[in-house]
Protein backbone atom coordinates (compact mmCIF):
# COMPACT_ATOMS: atom_id res chain seq x y z
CA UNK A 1 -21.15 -40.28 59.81
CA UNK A 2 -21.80 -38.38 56.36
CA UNK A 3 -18.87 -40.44 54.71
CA UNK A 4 -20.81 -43.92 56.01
CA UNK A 5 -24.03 -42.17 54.68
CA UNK A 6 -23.06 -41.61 51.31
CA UNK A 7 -21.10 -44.31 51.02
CA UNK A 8 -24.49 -46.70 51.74
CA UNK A 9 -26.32 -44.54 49.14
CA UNK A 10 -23.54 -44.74 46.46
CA UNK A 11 -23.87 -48.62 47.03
CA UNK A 12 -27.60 -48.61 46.94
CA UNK A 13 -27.27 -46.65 43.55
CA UNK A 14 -24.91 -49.09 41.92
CA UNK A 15 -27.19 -51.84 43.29
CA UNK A 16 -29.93 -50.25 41.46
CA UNK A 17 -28.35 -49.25 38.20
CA UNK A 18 -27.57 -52.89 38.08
CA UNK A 19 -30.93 -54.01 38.41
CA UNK A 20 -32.46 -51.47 36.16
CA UNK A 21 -29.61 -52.59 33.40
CA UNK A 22 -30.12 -56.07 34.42
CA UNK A 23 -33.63 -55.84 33.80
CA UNK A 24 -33.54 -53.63 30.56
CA UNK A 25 -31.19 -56.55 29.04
CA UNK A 26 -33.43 -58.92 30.43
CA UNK A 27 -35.98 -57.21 28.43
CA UNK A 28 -34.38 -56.72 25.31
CA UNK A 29 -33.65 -60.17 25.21
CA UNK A 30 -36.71 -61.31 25.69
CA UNK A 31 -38.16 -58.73 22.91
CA UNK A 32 -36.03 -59.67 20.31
CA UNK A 33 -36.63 -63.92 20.65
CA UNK A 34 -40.12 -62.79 20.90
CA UNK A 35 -39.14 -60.65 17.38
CA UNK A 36 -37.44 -63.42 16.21
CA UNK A 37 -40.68 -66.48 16.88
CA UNK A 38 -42.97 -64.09 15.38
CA UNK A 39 -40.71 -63.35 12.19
CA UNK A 40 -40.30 -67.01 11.81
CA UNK A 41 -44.07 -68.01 12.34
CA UNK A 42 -45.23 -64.70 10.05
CA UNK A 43 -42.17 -65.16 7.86
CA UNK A 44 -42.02 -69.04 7.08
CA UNK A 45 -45.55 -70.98 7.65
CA UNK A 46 -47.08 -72.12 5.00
CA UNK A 47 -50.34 -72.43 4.44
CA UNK A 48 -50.07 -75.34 2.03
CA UNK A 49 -48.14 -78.65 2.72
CA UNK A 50 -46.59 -81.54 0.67
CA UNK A 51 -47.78 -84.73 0.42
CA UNK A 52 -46.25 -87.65 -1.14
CA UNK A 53 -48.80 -89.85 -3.12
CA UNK A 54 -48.21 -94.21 -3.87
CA UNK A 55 -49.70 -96.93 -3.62
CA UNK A 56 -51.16 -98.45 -0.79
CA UNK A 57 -48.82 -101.46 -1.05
CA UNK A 58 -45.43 -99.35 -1.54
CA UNK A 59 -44.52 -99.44 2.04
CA UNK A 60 -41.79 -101.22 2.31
CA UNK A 61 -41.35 -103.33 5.77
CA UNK A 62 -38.37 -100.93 7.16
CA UNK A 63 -40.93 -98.08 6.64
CA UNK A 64 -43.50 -99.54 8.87
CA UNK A 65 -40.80 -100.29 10.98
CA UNK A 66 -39.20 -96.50 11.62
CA UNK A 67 -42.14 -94.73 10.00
CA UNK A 68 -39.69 -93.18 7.59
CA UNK A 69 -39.76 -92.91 3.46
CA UNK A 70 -36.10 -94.04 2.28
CA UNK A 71 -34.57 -91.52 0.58
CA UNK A 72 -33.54 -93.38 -2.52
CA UNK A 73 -37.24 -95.49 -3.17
CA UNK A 74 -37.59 -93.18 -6.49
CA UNK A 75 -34.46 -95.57 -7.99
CA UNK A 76 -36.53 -98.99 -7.73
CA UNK A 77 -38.21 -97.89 -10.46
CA UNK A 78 -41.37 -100.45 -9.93
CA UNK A 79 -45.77 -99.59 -8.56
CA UNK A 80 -46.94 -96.23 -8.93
CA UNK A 81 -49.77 -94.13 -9.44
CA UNK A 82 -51.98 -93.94 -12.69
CA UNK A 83 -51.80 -91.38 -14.75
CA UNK A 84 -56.27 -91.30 -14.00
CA UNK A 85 -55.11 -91.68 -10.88
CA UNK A 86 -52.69 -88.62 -11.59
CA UNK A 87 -55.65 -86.38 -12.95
CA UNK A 88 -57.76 -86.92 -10.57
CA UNK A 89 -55.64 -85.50 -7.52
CA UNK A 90 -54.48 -82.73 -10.09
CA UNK A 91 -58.20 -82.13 -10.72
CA UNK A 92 -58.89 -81.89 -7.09
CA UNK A 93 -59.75 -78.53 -5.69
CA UNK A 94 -57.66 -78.64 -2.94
CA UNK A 95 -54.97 -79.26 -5.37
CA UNK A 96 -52.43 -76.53 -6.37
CA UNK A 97 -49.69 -78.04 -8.28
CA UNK A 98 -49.44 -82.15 -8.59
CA UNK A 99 -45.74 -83.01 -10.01
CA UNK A 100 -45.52 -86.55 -11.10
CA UNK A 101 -42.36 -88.03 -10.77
CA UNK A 102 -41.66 -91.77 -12.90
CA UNK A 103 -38.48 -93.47 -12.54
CA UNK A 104 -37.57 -94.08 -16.02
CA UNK A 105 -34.33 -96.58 -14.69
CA UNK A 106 -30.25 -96.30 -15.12
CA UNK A 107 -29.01 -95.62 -18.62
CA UNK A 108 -25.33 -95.14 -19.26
CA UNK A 109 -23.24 -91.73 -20.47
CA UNK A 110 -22.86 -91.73 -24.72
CA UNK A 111 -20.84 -94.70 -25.68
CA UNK A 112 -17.65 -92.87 -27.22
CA UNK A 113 -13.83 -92.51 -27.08
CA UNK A 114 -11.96 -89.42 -26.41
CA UNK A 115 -9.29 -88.22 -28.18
CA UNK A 116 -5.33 -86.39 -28.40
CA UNK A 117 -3.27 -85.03 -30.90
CA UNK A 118 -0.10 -86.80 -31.66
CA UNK A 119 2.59 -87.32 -34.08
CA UNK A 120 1.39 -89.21 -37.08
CA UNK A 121 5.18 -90.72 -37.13
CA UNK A 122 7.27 -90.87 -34.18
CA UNK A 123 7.01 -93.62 -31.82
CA UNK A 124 4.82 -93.20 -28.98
CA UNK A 125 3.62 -95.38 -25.37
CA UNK A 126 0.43 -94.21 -23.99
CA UNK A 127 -1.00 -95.28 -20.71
CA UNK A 128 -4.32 -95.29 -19.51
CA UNK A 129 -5.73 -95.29 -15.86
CA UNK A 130 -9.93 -94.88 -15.30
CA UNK A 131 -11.00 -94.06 -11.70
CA UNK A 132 -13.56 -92.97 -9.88
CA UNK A 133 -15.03 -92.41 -6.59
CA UNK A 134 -18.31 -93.05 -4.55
CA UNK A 135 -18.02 -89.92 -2.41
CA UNK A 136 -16.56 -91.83 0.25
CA UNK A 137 -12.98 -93.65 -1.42
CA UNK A 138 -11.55 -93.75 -4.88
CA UNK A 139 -11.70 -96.95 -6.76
CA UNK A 140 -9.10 -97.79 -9.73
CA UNK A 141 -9.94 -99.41 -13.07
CA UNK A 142 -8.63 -103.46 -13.01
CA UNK A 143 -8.35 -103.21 -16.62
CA UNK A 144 -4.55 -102.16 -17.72
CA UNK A 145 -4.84 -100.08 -20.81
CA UNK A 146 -1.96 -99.35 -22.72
CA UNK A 147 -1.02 -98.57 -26.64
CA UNK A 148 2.52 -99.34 -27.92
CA UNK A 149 2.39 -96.89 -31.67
CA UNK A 150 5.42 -97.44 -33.92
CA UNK A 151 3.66 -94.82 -36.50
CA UNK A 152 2.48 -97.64 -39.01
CA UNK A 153 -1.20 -99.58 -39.35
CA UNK A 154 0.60 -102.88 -38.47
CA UNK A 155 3.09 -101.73 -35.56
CA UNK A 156 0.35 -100.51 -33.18
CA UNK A 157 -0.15 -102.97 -30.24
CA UNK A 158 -3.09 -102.49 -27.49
CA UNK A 159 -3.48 -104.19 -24.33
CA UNK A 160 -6.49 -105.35 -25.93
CA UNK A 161 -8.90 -106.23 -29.00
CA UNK A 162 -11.30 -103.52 -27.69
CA UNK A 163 -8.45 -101.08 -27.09
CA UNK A 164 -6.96 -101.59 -30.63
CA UNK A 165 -10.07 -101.39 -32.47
CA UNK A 166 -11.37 -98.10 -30.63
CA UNK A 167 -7.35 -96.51 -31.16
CA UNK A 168 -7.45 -94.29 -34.67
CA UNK A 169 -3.49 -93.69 -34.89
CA UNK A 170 -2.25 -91.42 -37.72
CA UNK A 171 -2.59 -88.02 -35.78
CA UNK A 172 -5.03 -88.89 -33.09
CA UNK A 173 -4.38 -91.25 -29.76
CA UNK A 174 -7.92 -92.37 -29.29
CA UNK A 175 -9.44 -94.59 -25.92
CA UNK A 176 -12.55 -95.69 -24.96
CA UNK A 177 -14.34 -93.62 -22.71
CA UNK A 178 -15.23 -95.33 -19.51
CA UNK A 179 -18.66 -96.63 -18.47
CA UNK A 180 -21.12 -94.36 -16.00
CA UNK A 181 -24.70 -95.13 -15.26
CA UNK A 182 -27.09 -92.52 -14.05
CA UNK A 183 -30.65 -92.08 -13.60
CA UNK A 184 -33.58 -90.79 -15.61
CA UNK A 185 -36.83 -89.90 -14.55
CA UNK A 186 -40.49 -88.47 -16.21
CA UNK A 187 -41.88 -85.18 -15.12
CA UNK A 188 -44.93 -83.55 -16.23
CA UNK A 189 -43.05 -80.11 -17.55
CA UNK A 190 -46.19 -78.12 -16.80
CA UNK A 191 -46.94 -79.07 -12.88
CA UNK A 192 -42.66 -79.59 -12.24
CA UNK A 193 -42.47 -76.02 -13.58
CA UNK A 194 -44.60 -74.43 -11.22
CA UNK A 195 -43.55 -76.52 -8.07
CA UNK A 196 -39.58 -75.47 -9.20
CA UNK A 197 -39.73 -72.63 -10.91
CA UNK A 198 -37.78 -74.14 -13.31
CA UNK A 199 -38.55 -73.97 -17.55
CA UNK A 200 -39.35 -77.76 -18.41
CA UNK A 201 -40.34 -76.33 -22.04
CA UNK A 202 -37.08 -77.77 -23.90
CA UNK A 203 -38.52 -81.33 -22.98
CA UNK A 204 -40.97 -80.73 -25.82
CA UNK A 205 -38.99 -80.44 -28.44
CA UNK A 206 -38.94 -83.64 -30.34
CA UNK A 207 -35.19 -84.79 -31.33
CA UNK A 208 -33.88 -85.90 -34.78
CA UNK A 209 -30.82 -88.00 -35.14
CA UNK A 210 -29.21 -87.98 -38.47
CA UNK A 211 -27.07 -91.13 -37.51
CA UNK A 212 -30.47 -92.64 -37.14
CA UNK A 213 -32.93 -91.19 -39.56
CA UNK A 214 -35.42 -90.43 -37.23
CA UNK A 215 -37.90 -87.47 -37.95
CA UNK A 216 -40.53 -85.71 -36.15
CA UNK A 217 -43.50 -88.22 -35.50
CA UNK A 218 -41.80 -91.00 -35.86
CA UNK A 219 -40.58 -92.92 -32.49
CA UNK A 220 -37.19 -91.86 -31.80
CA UNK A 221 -35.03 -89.96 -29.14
CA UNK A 222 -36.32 -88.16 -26.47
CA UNK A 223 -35.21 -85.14 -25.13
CA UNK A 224 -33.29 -85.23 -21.65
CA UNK A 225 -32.74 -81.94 -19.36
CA UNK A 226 -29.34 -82.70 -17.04
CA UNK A 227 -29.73 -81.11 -13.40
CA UNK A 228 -26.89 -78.49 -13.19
CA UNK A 229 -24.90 -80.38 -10.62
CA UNK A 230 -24.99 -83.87 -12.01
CA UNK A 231 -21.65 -84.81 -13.76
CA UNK A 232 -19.29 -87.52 -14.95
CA UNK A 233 -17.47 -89.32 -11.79
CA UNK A 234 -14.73 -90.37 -14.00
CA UNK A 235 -10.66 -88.82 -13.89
CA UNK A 236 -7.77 -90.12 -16.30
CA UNK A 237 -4.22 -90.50 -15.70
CA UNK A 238 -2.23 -90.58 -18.87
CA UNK A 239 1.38 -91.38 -19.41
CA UNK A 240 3.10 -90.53 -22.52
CA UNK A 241 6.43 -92.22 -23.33
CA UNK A 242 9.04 -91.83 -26.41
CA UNK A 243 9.49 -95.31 -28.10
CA UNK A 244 12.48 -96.43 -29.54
CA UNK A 245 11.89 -97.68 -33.41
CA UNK A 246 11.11 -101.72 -34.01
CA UNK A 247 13.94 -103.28 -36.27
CA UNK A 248 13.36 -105.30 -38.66
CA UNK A 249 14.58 -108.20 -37.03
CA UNK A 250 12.61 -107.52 -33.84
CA UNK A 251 8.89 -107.26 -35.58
CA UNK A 252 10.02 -110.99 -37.30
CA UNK A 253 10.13 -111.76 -33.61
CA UNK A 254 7.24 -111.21 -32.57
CA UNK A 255 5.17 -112.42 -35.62
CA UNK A 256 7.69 -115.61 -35.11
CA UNK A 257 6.39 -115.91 -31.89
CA UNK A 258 2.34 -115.13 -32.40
CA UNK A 259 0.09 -117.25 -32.68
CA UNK A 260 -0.28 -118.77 -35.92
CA UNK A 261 1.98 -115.60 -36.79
CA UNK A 262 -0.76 -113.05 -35.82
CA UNK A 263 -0.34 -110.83 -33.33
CA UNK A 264 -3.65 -109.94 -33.86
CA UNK A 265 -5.28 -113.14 -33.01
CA UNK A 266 -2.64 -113.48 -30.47
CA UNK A 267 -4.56 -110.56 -28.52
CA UNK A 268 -7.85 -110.78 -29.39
CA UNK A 269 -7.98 -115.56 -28.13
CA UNK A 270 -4.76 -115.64 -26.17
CA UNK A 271 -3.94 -113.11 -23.78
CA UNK A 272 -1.58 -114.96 -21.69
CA UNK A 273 0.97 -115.57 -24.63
CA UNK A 274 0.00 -111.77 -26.01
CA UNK A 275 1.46 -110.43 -22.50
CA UNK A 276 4.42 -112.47 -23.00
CA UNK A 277 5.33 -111.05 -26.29
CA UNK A 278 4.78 -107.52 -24.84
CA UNK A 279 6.91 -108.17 -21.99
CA UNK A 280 10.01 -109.52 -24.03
CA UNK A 281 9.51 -107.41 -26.98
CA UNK A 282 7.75 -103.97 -26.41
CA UNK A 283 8.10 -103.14 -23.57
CA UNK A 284 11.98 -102.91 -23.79
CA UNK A 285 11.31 -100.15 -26.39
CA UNK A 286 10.19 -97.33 -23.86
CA UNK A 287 12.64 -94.78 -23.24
CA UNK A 288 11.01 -93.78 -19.78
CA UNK A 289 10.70 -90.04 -19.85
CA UNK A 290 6.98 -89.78 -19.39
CA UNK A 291 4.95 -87.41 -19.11
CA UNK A 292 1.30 -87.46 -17.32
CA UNK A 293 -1.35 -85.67 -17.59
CA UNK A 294 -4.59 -85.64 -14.94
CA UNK A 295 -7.77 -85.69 -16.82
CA UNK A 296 -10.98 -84.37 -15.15
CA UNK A 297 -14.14 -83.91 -17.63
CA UNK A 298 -14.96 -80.23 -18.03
CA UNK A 299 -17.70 -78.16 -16.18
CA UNK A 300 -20.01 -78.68 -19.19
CA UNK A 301 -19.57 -82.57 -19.21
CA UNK A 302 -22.87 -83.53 -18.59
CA UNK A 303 -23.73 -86.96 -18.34
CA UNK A 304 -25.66 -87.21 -21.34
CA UNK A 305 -23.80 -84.99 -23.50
CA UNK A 306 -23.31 -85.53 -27.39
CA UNK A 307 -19.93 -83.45 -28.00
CA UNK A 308 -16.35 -84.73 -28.95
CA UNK A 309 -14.54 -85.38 -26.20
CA UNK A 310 -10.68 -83.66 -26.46
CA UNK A 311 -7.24 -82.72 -25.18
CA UNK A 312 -6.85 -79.54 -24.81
CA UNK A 313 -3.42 -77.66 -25.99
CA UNK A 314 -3.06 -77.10 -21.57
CA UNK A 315 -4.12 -80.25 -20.84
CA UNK A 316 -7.50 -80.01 -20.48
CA UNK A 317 -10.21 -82.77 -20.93
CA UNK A 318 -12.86 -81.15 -22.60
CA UNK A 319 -15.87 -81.35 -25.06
CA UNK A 320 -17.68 -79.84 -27.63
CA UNK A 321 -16.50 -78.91 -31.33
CA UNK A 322 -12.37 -78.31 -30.97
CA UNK A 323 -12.21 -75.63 -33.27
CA UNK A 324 -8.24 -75.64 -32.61
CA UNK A 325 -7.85 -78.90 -34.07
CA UNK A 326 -7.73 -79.22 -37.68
CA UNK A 327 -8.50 -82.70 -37.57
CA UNK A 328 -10.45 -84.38 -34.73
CA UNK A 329 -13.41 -87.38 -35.12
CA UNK A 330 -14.61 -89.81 -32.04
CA UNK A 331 -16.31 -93.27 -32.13
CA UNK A 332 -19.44 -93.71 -30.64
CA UNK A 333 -22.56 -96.11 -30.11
CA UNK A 334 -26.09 -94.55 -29.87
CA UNK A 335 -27.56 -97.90 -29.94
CA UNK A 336 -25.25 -98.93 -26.27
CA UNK A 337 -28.31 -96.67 -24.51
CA UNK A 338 -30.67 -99.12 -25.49
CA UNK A 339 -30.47 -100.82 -22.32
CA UNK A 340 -31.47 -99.64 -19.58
CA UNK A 341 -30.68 -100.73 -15.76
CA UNK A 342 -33.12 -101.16 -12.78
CA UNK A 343 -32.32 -101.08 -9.49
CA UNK A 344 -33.55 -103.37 -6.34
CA UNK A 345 -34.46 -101.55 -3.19
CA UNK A 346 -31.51 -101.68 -0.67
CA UNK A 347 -31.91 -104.09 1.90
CA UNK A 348 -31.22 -102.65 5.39
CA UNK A 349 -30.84 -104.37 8.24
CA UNK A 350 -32.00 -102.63 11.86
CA UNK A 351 -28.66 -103.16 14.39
CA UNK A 352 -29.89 -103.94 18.07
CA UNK A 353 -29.10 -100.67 18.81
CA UNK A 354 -31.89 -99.23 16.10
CA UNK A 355 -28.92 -97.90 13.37
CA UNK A 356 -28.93 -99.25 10.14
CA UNK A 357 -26.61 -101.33 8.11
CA UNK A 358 -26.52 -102.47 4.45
CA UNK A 359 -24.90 -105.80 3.41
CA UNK A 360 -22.73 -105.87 0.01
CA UNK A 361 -23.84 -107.56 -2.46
CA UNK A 362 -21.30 -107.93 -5.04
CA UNK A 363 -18.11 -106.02 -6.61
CA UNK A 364 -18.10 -104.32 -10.15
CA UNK A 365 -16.62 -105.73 -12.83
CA UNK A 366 -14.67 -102.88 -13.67
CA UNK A 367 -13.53 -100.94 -10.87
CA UNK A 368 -13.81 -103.39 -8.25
CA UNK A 369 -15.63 -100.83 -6.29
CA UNK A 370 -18.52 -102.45 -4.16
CA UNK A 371 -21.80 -102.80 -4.87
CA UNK A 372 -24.76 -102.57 -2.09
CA UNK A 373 -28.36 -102.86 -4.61
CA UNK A 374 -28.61 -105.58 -7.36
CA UNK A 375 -29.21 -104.24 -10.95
CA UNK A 376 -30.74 -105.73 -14.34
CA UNK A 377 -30.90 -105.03 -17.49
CA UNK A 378 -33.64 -104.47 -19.54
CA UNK A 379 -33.36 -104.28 -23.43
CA UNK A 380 -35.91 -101.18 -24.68
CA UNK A 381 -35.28 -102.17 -28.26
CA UNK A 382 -33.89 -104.47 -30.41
CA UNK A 383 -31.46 -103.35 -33.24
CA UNK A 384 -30.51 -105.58 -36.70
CA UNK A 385 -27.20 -107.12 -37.90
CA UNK A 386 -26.37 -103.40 -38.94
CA UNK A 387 -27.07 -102.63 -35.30
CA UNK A 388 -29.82 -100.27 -36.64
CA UNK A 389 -33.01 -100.09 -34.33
CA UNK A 390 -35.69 -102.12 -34.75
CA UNK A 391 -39.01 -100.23 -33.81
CA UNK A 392 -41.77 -102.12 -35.17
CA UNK A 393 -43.52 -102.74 -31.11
């Protein structure tokens, strides 16, 4: 009977202690969400909001629609505020920091070549390949680029005029940098700081050129912070090739066989009959034995950065002053950055089911990558038959 006894206590016990540490759990749990809500409500409200200021008739039809701002309006580039307008709300006592922000449009990376060191002599094949990527698949340059260098002035052949004219031979293999396009927009430094934290004050500085001549007070270049994530979205593949020497037979050939006896003209008007003579003549010559080299531009590429772009002795694409080079020089167009590209506003479509799709519009030129927003161009400035700027509006 005592056995039974304590055995129905010892159960009612355990029952109990479960309870109690059921319970205490229970409790704790409930104490530490009830931590937790306060810490995020004491923590992380704000007693200020943002508000996003344009004109009444910016709204575009999809944002009555889903009652939504597209991400990506800032890149149309068209209405606004005033800048009274602007002062007014700054001016406003409920006001703490109003940060402008004007779409300036697309302008493209420094028009320039980049360069590698090479034997002023022996014969050499270089090919080029540009690609690049959209985040989502990588997209190849159409455009074959190639150099066939025999070591002399007049036994250099391109793939093209453009490619010929940009290559400086002698100890450098020089290309043309690839196009990029990337956007620009106005702050106010002052308001931008505070709502960032970030020091604007390097925007104030006023730039001098000495390839243009421009000085302080005069209209000229502006100064241009980079974010710290933007970059170049171009890589290179190179191929490097030995060459066997052109006879003097074989260069008769292909004068023989040029156009009017210019291979010149031959690949600047007729690029058919050019490819032909490379074909039959030159490109025999490679010894296939190449050597590639991937390309990626440097962690201090920036988009709008003014350095020399170079090989490095390990390969490396990279830019500034190539102080182990004892002889280095680019090309390069300041004037190319005197258009400047607008966008148009994506047009979405609403699916029956409520996603969206966007139609393509077109494929570019260059990488036959596809293109889903049309784009202009707009000419800031003129320049002369020196192609020197013309700033008299």
């Amino acid at each position: 009977m005592n056995l039974h006894s304590n055995r129905i206590l010892f159960m009612v016990a355990g029952i109990l202690m479960m309870i109690i540490s059921t319970l205490a759990y229970s409790f704790s749990i409930m104490n530490q969400a009830n931590e937790e809500v306060t810490q995020n409500i004491t923590d992380f409200s704000r007693g200020s909001y943002d508000l996003l200021i344009r004109p009444e008739d910016a709204r575009t039809e999809l944002e009555h629609q889903l009652n939504l701002v597209e991400e990506n309006y800032l890149g149309v580039g068209k209405g606004g505020i005033s800048l009274e307008e602007w002062t007014d709300i700054k001016n406003h006592t409920d006001v703490e920091i109003a940060a402008p922000v004007a779409s300036i449009g697309l302008f493209t990376a420094l028009d320039r070549t980049w360069m590698m060191e090479k034997d002023p002599v022996e014969p050499v094949y270089y090919e080029v390949e540009y690609s690049t990527s959209d985040g989502y698949q990588d997209y190849t340059a159409q455009e074959k680029t190639f150099m066939y260098d025999f070591g002399e002035p007049h036994l250099r052949f391109g793939s093209s005029f453009d490619v010929s004219s940009s290559y400086f031979g002698e100890d450098l293999a020089t290309f043309n940098f690839p196009v990029s396009y990337h956007q620009v927009v106005a702050v106010d430094p002052v308001e931008e700081g505070k709502l960032i934290g970030q020091d604007f004050s390097p925007l104030k500085e006023r730039a001098f050129d000495p390839n243009t001549g421009y000085f302080e007070g005069k209209e000229g270049y502006a100064s241009i912070m980079t974010l710290s994530d933007a970059s170049v979205p171009v890589e290179i593949r190179v191929t490097v090739d030995a060459l066997e020497p052109l006879t003097d037979s074989e260069l008769a050939e292909i004068y023989d066989h040029s156009v009017e006896g210019n291979p010149i003209l031959t690949m600047a008007e007729f690029p058919e009959e050019y490819a032909e003579l490379v074909e039959e003549y030159l490109s025999p010559k490679r010894l296939h034995n190449p050597k590639t080299l991937e390309l990626s531009p440097s962690d201090n590429h920036f988009p709008f950065s003014e350095g020399i772009l170079y090989v490095t002795e390990d390969g490396k694409l990279s830019i500034g002053e190539p102080d182990d080079l004892p002889h280095y020089g680019q090309a390069s167009h300041y004037t190319a950055q005197r258009i400047k590209f607008n966008l148009e506003p994506v047009d979405y479509i609403i699916r029956e089911d409520g996603s969206l799709a966007v139609e393509q519009v077109g494929l570019d030129d260059y990488y036959q990558a596809p293109i889903y927003r049309e784009m202009h161009e707009e000419v800031i400035y003129e320049v002369d038959e020196e192609n020197k700027p013309l700033n008299d509006n």
